[in-house]
PDB file of N, CA and C in Angstrom:
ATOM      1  N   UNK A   1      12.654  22.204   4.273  1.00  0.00           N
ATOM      2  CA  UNK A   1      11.237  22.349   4.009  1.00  0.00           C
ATOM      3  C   UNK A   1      10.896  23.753   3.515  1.00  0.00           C
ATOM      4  N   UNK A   2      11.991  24.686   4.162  1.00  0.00           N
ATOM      5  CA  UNK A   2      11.325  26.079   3.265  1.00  0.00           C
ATOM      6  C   UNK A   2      12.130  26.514   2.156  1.00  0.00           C
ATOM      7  N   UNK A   3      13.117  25.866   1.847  1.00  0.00           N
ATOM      8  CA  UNK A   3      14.011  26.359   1.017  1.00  0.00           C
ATOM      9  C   UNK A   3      13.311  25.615  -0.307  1.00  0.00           C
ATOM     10  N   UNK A   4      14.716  23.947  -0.808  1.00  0.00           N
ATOM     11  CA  UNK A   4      14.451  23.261  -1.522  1.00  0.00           C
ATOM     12  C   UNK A   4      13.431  22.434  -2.239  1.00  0.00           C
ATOM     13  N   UNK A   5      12.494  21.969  -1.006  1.00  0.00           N
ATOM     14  CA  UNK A   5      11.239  21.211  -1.140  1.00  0.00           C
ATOM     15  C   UNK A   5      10.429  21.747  -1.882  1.00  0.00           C
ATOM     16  N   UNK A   6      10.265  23.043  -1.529  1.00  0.00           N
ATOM     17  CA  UNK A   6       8.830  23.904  -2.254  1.00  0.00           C
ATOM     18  C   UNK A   6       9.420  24.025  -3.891  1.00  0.00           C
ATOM     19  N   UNK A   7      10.575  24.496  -3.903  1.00  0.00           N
ATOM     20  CA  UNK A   7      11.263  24.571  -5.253  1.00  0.00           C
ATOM     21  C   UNK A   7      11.164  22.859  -5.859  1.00  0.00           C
ATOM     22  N   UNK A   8      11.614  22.628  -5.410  1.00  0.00           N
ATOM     23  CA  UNK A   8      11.336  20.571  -6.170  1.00  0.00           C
ATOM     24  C   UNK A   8       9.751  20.659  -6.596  1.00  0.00           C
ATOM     25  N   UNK A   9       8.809  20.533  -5.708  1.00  0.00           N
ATOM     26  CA  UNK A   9       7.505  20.236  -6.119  1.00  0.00           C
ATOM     27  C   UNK A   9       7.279  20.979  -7.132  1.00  0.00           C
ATOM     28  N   UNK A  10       7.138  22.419  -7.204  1.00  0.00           N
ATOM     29  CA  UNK A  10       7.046  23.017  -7.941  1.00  0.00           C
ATOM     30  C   UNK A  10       7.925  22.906  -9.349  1.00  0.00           C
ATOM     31  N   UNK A  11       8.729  22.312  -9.488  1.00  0.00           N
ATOM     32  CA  UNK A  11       9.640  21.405 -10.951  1.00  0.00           C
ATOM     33  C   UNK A  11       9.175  20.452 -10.916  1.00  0.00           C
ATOM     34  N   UNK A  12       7.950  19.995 -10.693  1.00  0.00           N
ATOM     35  CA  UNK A  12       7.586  18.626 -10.640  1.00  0.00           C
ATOM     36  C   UNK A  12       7.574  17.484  -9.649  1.00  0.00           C
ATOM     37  N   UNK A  13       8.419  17.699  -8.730  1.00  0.00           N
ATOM     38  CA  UNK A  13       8.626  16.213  -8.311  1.00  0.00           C
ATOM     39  C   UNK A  13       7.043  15.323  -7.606  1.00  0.00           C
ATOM     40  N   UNK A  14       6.933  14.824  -7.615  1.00  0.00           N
ATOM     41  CA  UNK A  14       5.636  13.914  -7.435  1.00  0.00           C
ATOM     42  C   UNK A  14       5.674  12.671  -6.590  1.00  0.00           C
ATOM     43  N   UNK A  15       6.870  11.716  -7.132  1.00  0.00           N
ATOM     44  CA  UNK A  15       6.834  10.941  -6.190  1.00  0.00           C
ATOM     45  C   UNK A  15       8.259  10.243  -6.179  1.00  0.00           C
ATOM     46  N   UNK A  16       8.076   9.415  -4.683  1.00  0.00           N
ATOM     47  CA  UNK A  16       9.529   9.250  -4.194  1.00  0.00           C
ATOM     48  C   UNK A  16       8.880   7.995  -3.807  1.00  0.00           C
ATOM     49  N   UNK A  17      10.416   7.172  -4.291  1.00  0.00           N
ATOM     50  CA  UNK A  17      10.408   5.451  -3.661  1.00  0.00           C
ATOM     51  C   UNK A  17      11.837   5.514  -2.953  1.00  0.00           C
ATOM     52  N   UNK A  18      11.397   5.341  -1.715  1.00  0.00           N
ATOM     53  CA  UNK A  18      12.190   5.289  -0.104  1.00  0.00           C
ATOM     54  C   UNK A  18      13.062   3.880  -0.309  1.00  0.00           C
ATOM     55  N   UNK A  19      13.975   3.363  -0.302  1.00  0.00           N
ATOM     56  CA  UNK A  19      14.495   2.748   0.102  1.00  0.00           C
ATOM     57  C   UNK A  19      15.619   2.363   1.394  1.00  0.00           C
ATOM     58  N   UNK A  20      14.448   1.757   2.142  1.00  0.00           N
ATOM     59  CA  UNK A  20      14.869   1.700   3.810  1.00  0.00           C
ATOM     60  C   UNK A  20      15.958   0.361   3.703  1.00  0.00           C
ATOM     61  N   UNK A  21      16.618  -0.023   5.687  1.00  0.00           N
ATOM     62  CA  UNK A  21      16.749  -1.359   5.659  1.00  0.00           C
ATOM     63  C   UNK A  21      15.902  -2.242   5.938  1.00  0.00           C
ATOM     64  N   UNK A  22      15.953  -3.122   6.086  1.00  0.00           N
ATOM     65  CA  UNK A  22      14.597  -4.337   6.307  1.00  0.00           C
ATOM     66  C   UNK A  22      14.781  -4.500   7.890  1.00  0.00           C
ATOM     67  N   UNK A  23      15.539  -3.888   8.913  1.00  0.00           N
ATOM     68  CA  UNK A  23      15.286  -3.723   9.834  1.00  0.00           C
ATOM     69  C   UNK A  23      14.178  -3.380  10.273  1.00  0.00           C
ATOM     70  N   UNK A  24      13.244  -3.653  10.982  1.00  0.00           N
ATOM     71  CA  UNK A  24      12.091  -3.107  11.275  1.00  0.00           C
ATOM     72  C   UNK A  24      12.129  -1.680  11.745  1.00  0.00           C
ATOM     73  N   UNK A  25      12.608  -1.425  12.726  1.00  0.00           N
ATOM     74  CA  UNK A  25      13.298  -0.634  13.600  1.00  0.00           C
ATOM     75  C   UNK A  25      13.418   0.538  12.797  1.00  0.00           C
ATOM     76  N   UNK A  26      14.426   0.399  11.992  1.00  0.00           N
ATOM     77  CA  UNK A  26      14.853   1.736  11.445  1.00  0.00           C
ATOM     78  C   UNK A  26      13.598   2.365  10.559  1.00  0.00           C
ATOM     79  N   UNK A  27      12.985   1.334   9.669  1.00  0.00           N
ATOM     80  CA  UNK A  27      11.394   1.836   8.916  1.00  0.00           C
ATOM     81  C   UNK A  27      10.757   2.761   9.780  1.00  0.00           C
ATOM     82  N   UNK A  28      10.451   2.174  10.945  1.00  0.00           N
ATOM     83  CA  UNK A  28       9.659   2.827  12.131  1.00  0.00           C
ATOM     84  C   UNK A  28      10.076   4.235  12.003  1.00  0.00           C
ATOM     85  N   UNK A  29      11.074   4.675  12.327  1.00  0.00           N
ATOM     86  CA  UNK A  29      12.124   5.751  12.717  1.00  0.00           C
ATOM     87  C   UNK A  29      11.414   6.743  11.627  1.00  0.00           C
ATOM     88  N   UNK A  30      11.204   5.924  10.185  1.00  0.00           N
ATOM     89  CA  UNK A  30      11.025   6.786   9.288  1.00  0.00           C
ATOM     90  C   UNK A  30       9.210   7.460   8.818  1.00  0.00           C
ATOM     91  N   UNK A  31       8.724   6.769   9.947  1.00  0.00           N
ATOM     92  CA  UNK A  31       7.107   6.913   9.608  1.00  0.00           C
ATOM     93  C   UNK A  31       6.802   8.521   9.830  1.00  0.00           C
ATOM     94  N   UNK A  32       7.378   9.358  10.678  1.00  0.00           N
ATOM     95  CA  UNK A  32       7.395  10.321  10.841  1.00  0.00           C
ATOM     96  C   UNK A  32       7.364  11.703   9.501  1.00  0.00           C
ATOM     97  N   UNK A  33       8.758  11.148   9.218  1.00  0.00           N
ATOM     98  CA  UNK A  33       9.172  11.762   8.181  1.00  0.00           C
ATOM     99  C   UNK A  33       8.333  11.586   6.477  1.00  0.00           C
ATOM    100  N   UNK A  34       7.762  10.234   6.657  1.00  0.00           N
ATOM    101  CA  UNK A  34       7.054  10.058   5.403  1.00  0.00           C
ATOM    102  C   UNK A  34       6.090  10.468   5.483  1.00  0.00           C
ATOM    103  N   UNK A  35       5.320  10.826   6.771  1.00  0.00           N
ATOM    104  CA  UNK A  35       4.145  11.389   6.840  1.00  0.00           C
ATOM    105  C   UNK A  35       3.770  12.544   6.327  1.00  0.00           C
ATOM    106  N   UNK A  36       4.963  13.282   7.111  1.00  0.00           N
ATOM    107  CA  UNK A  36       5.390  14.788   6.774  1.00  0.00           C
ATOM    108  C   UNK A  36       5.774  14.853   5.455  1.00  0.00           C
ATOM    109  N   UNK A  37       6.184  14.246   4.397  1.00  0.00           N
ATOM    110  CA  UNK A  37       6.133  14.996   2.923  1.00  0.00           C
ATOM    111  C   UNK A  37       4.988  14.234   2.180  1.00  0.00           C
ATOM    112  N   UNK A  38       4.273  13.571   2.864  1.00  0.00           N
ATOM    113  CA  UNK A  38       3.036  12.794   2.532  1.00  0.00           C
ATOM    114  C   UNK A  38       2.173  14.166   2.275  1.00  0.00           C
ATOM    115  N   UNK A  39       2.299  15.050   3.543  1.00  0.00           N
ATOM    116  CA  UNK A  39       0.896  15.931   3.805  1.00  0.00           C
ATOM    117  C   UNK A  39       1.071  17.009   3.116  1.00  0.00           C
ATOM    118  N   UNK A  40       2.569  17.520   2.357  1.00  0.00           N
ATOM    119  CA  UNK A  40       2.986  18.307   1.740  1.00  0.00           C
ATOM    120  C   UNK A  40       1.997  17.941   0.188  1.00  0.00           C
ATOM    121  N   UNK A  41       2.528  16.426  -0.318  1.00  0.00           N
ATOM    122  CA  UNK A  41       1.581  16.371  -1.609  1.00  0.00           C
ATOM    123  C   UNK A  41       2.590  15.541  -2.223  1.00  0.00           C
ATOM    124  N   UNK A  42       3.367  15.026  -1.247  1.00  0.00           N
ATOM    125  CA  UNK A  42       4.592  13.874  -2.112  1.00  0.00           C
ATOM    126  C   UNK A  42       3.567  12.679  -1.756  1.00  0.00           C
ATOM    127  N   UNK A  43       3.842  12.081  -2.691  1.00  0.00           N
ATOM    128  CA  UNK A  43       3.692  10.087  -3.195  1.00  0.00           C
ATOM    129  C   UNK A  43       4.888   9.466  -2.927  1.00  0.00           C
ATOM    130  N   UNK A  44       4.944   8.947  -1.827  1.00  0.00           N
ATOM    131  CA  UNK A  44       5.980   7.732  -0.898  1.00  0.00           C
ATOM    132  C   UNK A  44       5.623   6.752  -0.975  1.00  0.00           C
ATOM    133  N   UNK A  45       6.416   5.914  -1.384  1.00  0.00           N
ATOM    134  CA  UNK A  45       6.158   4.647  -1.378  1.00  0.00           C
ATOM    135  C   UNK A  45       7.770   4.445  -0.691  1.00  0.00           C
ATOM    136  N   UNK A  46       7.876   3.079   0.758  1.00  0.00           N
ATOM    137  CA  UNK A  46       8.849   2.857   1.138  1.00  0.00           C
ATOM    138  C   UNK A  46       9.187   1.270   0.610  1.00  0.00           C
ATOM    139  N   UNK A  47      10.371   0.789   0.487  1.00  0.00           N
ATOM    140  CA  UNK A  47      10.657  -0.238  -0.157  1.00  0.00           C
ATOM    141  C   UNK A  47      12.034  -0.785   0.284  1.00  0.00           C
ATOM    142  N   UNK A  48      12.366  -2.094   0.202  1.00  0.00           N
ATOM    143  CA  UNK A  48      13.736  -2.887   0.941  1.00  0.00           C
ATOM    144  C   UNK A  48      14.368  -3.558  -0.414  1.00  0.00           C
ATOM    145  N   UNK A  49      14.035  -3.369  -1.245  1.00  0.00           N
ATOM    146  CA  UNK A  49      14.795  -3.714  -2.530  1.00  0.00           C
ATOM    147  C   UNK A  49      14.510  -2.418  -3.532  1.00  0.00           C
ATOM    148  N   UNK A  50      15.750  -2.000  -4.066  1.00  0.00           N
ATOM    149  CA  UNK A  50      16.164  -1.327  -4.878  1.00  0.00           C
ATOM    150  C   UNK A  50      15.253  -1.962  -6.204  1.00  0.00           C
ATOM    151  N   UNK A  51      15.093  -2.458  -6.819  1.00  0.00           N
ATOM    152  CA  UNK A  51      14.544  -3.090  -8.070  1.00  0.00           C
ATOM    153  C   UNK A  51      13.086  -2.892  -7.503  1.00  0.00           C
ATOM    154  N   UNK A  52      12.770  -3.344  -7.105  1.00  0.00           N
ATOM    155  CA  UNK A  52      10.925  -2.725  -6.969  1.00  0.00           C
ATOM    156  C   UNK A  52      10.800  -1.511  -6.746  1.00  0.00           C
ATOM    157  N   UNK A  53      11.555  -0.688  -5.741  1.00  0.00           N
ATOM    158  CA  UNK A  53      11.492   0.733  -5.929  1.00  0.00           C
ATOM    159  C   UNK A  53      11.793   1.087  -7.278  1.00  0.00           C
ATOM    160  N   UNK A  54      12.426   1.068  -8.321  1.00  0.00           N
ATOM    161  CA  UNK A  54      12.442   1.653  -9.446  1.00  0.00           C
ATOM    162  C   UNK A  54      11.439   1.311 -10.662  1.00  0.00           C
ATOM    163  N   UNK A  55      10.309  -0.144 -10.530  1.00  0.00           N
ATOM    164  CA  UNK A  55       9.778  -0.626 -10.893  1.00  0.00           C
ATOM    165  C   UNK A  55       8.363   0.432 -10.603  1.00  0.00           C
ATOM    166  N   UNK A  56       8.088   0.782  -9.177  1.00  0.00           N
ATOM    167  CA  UNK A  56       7.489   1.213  -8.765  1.00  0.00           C
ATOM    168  C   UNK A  56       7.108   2.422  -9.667  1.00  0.00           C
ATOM    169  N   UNK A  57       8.496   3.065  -9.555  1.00  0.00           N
ATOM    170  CA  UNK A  57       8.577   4.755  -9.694  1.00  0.00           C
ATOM    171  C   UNK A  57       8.259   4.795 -11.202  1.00  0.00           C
ATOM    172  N   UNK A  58       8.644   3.673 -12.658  1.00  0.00           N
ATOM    173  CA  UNK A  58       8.590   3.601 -13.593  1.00  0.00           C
ATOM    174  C   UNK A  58       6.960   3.627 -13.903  1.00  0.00           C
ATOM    175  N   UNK A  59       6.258   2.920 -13.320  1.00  0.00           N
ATOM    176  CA  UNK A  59       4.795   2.417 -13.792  1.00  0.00           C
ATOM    177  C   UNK A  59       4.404   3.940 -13.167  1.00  0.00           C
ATOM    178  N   UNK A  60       4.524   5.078 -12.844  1.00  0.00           N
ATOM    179  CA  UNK A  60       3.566   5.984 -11.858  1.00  0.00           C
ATOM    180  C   UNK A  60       3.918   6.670 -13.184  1.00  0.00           C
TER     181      UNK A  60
END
């Protein structure tokens, strides 16, 4: 968070498509963490198929 992150945003990065397992469980695990680069100024979107995540990331 103090190193890389600030350097990424600042080259742009904008948004990220998560691809979790469809375990419920493990998603959960990750609400934390999406929150936290949520509040930074990242665009998360989490997703269980690879093909809609890139569908996703294409249309933004």
């Amino acid at each position: 968070m103090k190193d890389w992150f600030p350097r990424v945003l600042q080259a742009g990065w904008k948004f990220w498509a998560l691809v979790v397992p469809e375990d419920i469980m493990a998603r959960m695990n990750l609400k934390q963490f999406v929150d936290s680069y949520f509040e930074q100024g990242l665009h998360i979107m989490v997703f269980t198929d690879p093909k809609e995540a890139m569908e996703w990331l294409e249309s933004q």
